[in-house]
PDB file of N, CA and C in Angstrom:
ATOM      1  N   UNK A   1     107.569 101.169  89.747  1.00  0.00           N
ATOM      2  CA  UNK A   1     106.509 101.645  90.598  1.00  0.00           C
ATOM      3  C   UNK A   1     106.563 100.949  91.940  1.00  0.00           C
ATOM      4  N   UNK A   2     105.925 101.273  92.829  1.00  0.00           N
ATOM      5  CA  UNK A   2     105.216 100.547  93.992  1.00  0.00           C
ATOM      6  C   UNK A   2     104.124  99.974  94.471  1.00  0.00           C
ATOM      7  N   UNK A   3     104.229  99.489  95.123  1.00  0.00           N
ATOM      8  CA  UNK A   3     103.005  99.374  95.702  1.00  0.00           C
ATOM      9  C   UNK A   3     102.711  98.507  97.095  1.00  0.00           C
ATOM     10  N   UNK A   4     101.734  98.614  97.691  1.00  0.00           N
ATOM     11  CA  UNK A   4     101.375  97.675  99.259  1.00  0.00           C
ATOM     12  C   UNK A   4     100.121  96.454  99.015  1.00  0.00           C
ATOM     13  N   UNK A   5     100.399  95.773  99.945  1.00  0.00           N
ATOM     14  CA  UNK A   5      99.145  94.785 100.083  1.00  0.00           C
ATOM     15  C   UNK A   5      98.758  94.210 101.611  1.00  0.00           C
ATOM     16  N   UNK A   6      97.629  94.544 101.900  1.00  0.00           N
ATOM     17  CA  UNK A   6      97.171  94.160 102.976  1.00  0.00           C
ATOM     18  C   UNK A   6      97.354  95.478 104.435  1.00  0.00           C
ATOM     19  N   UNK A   7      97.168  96.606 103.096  1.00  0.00           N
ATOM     20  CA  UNK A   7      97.413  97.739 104.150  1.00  0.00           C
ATOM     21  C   UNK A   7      96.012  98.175 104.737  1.00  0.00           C
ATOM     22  N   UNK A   8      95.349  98.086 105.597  1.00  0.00           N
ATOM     23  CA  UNK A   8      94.229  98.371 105.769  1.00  0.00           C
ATOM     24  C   UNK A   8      94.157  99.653 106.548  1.00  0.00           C
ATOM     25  N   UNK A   9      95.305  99.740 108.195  1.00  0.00           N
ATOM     26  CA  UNK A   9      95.225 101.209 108.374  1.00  0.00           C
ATOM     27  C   UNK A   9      96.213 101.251 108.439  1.00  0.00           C
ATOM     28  N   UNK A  10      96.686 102.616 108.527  1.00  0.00           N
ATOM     29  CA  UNK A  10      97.928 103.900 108.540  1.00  0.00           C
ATOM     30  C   UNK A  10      99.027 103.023 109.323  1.00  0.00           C
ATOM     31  N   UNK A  11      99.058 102.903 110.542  1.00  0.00           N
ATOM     32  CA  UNK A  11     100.432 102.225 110.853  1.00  0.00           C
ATOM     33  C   UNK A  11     100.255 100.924 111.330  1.00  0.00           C
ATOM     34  N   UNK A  12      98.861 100.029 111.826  1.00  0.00           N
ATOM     35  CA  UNK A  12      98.993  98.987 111.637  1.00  0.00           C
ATOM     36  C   UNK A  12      97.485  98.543 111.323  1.00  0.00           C
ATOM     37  N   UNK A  13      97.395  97.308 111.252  1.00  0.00           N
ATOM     38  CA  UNK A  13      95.515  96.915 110.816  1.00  0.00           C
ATOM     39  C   UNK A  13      94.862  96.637 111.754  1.00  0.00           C
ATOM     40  N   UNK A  14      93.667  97.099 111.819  1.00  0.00           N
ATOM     41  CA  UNK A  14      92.821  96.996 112.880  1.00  0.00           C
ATOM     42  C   UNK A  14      92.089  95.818 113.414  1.00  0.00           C
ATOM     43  N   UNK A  15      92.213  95.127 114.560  1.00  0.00           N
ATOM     44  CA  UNK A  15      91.337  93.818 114.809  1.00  0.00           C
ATOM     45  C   UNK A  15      90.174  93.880 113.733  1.00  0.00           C
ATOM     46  N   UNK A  16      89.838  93.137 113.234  1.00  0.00           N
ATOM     47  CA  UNK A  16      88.722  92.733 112.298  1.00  0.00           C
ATOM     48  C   UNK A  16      88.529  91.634 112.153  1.00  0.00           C
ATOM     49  N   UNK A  17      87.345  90.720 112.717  1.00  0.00           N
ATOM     50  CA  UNK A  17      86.408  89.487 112.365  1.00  0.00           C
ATOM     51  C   UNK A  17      85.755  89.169 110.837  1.00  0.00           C
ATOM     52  N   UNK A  18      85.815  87.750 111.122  1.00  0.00           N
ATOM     53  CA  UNK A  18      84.763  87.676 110.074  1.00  0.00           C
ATOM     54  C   UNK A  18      83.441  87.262 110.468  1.00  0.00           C
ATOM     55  N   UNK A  19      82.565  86.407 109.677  1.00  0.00           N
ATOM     56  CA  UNK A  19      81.093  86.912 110.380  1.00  0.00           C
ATOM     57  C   UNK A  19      80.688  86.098 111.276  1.00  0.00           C
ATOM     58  N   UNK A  20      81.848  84.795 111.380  1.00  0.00           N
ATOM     59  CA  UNK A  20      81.817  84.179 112.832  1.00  0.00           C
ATOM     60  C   UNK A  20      82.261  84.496 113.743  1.00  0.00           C
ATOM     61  N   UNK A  21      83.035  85.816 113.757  1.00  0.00           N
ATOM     62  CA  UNK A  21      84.385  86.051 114.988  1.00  0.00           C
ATOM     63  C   UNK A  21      85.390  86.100 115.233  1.00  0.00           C
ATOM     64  N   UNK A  22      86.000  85.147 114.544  1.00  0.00           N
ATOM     65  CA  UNK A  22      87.132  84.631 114.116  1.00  0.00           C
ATOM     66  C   UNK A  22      88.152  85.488 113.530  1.00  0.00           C
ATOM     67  N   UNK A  23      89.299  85.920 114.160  1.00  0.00           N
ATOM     68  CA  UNK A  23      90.161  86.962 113.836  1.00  0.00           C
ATOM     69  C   UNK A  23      90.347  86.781 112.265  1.00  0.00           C
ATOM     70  N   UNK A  24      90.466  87.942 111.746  1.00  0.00           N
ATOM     71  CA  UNK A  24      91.269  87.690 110.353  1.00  0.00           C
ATOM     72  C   UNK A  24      92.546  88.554 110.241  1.00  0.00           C
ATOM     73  N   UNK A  25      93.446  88.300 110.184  1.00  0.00           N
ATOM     74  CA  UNK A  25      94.427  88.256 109.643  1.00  0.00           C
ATOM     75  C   UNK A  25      94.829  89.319 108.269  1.00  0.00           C
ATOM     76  N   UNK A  26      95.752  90.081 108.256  1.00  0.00           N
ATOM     77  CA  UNK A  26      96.707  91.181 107.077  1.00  0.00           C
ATOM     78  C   UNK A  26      97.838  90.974 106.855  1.00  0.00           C
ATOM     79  N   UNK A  27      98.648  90.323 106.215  1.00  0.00           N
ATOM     80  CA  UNK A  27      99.995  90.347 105.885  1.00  0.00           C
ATOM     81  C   UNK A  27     100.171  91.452 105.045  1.00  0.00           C
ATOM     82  N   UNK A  28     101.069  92.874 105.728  1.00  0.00           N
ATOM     83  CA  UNK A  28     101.103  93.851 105.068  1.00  0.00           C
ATOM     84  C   UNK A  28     102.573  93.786 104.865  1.00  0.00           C
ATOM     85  N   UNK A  29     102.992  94.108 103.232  1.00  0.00           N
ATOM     86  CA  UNK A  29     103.940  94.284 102.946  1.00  0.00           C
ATOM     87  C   UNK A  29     103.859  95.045 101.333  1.00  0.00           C
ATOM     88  N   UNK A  30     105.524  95.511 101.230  1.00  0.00           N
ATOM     89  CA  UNK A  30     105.370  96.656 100.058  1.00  0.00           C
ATOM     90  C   UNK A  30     105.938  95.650  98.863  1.00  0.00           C
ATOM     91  N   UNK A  31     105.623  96.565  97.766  1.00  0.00           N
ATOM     92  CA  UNK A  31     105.878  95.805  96.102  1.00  0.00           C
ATOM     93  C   UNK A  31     106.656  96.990  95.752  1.00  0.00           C
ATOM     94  N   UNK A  32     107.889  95.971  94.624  1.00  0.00           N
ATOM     95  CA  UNK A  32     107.962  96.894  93.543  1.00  0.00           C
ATOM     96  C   UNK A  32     107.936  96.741  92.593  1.00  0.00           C
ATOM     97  N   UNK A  33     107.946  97.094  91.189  1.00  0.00           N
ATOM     98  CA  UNK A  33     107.125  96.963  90.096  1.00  0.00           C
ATOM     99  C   UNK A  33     108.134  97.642  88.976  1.00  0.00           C
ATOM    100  N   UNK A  34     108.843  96.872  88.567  1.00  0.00           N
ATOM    101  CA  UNK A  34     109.741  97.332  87.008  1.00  0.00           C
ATOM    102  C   UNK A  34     109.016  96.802  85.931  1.00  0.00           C
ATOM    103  N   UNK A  35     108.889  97.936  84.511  1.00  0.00           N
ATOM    104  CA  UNK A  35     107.849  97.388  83.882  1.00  0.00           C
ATOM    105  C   UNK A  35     108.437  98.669  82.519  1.00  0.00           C
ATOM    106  N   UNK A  36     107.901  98.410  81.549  1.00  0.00           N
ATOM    107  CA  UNK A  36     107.838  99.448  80.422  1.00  0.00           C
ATOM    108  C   UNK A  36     106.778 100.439  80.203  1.00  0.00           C
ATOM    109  N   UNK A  37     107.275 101.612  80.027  1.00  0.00           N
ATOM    110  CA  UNK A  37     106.272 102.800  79.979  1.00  0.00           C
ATOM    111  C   UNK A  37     106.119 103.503  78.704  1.00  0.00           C
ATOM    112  N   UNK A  38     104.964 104.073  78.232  1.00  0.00           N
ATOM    113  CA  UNK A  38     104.505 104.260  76.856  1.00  0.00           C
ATOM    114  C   UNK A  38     104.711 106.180  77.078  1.00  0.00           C
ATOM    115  N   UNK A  39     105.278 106.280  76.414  1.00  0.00           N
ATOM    116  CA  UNK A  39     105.568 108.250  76.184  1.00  0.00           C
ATOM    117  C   UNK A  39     104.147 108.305  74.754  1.00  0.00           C
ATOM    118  N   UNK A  40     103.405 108.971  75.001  1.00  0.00           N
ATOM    119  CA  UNK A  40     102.389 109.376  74.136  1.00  0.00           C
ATOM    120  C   UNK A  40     103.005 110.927  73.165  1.00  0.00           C
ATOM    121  N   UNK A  41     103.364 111.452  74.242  1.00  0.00           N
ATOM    122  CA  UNK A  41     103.536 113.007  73.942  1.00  0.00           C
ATOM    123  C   UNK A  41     105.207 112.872  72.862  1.00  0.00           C
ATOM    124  N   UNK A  42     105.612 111.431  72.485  1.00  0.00           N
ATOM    125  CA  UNK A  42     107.388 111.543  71.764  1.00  0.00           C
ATOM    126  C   UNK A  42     106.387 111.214  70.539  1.00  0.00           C
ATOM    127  N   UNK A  43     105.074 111.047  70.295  1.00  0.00           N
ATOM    128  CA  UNK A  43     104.460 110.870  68.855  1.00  0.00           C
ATOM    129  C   UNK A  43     104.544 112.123  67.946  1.00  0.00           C
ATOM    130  N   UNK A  44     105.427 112.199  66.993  1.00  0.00           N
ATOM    131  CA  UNK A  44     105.338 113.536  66.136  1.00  0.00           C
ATOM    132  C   UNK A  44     104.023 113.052  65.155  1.00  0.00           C
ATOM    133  N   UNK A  45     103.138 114.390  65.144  1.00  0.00           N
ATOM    134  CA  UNK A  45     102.052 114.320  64.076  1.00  0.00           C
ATOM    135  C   UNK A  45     101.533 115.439  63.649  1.00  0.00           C
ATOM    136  N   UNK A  46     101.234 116.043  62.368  1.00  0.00           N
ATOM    137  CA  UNK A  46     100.763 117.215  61.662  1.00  0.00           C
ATOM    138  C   UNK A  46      98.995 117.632  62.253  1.00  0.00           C
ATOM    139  N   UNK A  47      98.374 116.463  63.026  1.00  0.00           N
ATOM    140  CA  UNK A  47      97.229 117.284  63.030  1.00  0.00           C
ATOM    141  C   UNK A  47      96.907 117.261  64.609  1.00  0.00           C
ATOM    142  N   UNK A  48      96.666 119.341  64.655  1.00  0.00           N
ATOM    143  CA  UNK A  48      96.550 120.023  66.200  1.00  0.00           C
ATOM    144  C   UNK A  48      95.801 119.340  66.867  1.00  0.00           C
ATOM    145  N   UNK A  49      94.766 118.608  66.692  1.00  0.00           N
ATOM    146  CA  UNK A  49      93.630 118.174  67.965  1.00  0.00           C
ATOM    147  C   UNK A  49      94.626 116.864  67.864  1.00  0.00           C
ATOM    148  N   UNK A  50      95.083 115.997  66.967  1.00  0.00           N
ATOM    149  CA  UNK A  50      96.043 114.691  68.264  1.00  0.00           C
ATOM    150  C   UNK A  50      96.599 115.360  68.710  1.00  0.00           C
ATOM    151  N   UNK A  51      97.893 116.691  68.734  1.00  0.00           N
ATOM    152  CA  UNK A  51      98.731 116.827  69.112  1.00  0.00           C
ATOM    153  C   UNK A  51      98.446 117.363  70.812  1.00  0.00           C
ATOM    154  N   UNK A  52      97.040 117.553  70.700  1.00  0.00           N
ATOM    155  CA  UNK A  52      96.559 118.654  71.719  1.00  0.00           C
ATOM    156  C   UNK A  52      96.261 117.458  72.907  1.00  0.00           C
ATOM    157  N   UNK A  53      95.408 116.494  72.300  1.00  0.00           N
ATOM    158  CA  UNK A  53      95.160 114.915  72.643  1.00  0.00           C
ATOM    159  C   UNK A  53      96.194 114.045  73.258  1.00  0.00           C
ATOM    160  N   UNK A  54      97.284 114.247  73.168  1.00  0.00           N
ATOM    161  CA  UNK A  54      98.293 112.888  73.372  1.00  0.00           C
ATOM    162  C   UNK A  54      98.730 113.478  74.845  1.00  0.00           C
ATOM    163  N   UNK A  55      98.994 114.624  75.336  1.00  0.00           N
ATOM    164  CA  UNK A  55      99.324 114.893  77.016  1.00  0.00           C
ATOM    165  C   UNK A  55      98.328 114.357  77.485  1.00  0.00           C
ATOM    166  N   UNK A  56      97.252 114.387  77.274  1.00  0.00           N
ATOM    167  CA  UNK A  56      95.948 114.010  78.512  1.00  0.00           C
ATOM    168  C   UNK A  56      95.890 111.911  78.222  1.00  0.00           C
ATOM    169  N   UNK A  57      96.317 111.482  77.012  1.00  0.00           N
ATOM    170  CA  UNK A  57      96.269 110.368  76.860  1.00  0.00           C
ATOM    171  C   UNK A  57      97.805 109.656  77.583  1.00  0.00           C
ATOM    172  N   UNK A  58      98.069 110.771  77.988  1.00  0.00           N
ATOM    173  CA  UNK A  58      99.735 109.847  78.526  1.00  0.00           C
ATOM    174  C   UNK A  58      99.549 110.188  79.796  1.00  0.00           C
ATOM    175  N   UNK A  59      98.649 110.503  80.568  1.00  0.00           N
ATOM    176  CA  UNK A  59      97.928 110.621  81.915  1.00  0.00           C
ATOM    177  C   UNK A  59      97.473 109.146  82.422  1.00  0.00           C
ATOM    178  N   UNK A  60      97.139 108.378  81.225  1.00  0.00           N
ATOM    179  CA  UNK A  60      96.270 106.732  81.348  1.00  0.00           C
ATOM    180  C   UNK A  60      97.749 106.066  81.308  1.00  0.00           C
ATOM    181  N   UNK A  61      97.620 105.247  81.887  1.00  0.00           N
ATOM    182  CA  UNK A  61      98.779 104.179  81.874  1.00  0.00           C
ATOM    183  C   UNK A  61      98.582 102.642  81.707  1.00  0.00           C
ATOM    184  N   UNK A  62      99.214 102.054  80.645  1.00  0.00           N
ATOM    185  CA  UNK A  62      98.737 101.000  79.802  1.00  0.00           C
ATOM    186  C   UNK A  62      99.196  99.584  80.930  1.00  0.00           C
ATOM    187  N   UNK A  63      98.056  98.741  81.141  1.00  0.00           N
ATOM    188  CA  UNK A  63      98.661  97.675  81.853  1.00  0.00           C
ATOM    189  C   UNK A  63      99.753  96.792  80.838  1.00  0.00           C
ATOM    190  N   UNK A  64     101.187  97.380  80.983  1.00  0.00           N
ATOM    191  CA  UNK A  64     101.785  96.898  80.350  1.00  0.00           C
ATOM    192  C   UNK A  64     102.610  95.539  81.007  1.00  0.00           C
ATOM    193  N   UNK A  65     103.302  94.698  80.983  1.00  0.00           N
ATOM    194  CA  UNK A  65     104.026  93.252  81.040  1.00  0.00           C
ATOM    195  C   UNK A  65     105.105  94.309  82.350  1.00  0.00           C
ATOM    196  N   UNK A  66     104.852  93.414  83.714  1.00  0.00           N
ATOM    197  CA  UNK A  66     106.257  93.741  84.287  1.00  0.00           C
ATOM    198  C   UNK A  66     107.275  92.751  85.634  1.00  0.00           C
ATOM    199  N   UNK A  67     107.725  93.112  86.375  1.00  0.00           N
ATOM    200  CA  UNK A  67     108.356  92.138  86.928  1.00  0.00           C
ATOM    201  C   UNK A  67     108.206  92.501  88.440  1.00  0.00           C
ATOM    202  N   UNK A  68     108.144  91.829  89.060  1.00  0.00           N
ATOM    203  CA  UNK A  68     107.152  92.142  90.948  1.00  0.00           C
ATOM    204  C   UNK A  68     107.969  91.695  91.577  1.00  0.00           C
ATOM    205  N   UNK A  69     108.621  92.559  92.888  1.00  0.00           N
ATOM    206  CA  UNK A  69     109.458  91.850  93.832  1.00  0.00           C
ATOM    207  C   UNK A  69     108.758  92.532  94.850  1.00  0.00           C
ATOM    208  N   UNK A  70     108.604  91.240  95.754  1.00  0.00           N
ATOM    209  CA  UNK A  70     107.968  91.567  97.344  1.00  0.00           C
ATOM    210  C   UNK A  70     108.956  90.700  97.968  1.00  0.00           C
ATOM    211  N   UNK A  71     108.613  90.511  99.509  1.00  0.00           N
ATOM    212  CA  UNK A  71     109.592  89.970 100.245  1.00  0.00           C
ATOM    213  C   UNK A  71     108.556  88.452 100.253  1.00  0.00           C
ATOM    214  N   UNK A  72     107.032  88.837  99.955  1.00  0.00           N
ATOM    215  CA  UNK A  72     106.064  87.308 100.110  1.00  0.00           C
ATOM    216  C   UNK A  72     106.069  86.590  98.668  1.00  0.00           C
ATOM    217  N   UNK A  73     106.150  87.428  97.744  1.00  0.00           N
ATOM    218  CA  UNK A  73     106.510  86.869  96.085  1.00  0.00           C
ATOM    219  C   UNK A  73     107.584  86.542  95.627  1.00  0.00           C
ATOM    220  N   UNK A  74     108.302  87.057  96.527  1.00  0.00           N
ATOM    221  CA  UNK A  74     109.701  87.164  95.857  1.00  0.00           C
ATOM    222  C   UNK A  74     110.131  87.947  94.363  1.00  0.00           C
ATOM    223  N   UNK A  75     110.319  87.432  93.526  1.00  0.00           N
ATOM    224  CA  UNK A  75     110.351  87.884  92.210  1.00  0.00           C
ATOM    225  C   UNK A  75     109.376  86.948  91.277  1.00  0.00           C
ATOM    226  N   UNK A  76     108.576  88.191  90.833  1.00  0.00           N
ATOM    227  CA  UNK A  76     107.378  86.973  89.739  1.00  0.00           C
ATOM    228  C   UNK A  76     107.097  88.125  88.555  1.00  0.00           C
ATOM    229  N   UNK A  77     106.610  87.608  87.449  1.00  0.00           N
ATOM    230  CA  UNK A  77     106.444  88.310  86.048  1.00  0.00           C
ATOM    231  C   UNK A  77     104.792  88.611  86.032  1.00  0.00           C
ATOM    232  N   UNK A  78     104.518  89.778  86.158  1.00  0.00           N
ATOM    233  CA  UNK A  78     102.681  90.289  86.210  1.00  0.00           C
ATOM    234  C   UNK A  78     102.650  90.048  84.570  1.00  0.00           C
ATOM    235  N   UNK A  79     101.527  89.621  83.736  1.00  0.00           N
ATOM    236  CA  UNK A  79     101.392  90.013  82.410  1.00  0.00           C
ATOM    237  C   UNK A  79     100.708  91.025  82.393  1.00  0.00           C
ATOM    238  N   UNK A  80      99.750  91.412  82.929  1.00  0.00           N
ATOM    239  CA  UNK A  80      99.247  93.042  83.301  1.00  0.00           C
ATOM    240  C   UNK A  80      99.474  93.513  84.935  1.00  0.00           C
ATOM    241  N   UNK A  81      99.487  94.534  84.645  1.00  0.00           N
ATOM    242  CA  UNK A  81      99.961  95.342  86.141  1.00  0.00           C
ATOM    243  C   UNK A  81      98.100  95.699  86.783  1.00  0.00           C
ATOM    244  N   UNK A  82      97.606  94.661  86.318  1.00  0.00           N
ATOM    245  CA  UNK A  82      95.763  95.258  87.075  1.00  0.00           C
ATOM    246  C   UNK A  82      95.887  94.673  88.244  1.00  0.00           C
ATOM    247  N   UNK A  83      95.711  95.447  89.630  1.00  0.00           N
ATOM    248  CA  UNK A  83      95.207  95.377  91.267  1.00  0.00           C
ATOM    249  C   UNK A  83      93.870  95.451  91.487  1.00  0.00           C
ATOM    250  N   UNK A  84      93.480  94.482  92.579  1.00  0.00           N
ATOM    251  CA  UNK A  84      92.141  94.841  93.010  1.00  0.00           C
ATOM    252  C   UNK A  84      92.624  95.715  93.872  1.00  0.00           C
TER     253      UNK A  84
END
């Protein structure tokens, strides 16, 4: 996967203070994110409502264990993939 941090606008971040004035600062840069993914829908099962159930449950994606390379992290191991 991917992802950014410290993207606040479209092509660059906008002057923004804090509540003294005082410039603050965005280090924007991109992630990427190798990790293991759960197939819901490779579950064989005899009864129609799971079977009907498991596409819309493989829509959710499990914070599973993965590995993060940025140019500010370098390479580091997430144990869940959760972002604020």
């Amino acid at each position: 996967g991917q992802g950014v941090s410290g993207l606040i606008g479209g092509r660059m971040n906008p002057p923004l203070t804090d509540q003294n004035g005082n410039p603050v600062q965005f280090e924007r840069y991109r992630q990427w994110y190798l990790g293991a993914d759960v197939d819901f829908t490779r579950i064989s099962t005899n009864v129609n409502e799971i079977s009907t159930l498991l596409p819309l449950v493989n829509i959710c994606k499990l914070p599973l264990p993965s590995i993060e390379y940025s140019r500010v992290h370098k390479l580091r191991f997430n144990a869940f993939v959760i972002r604020n």
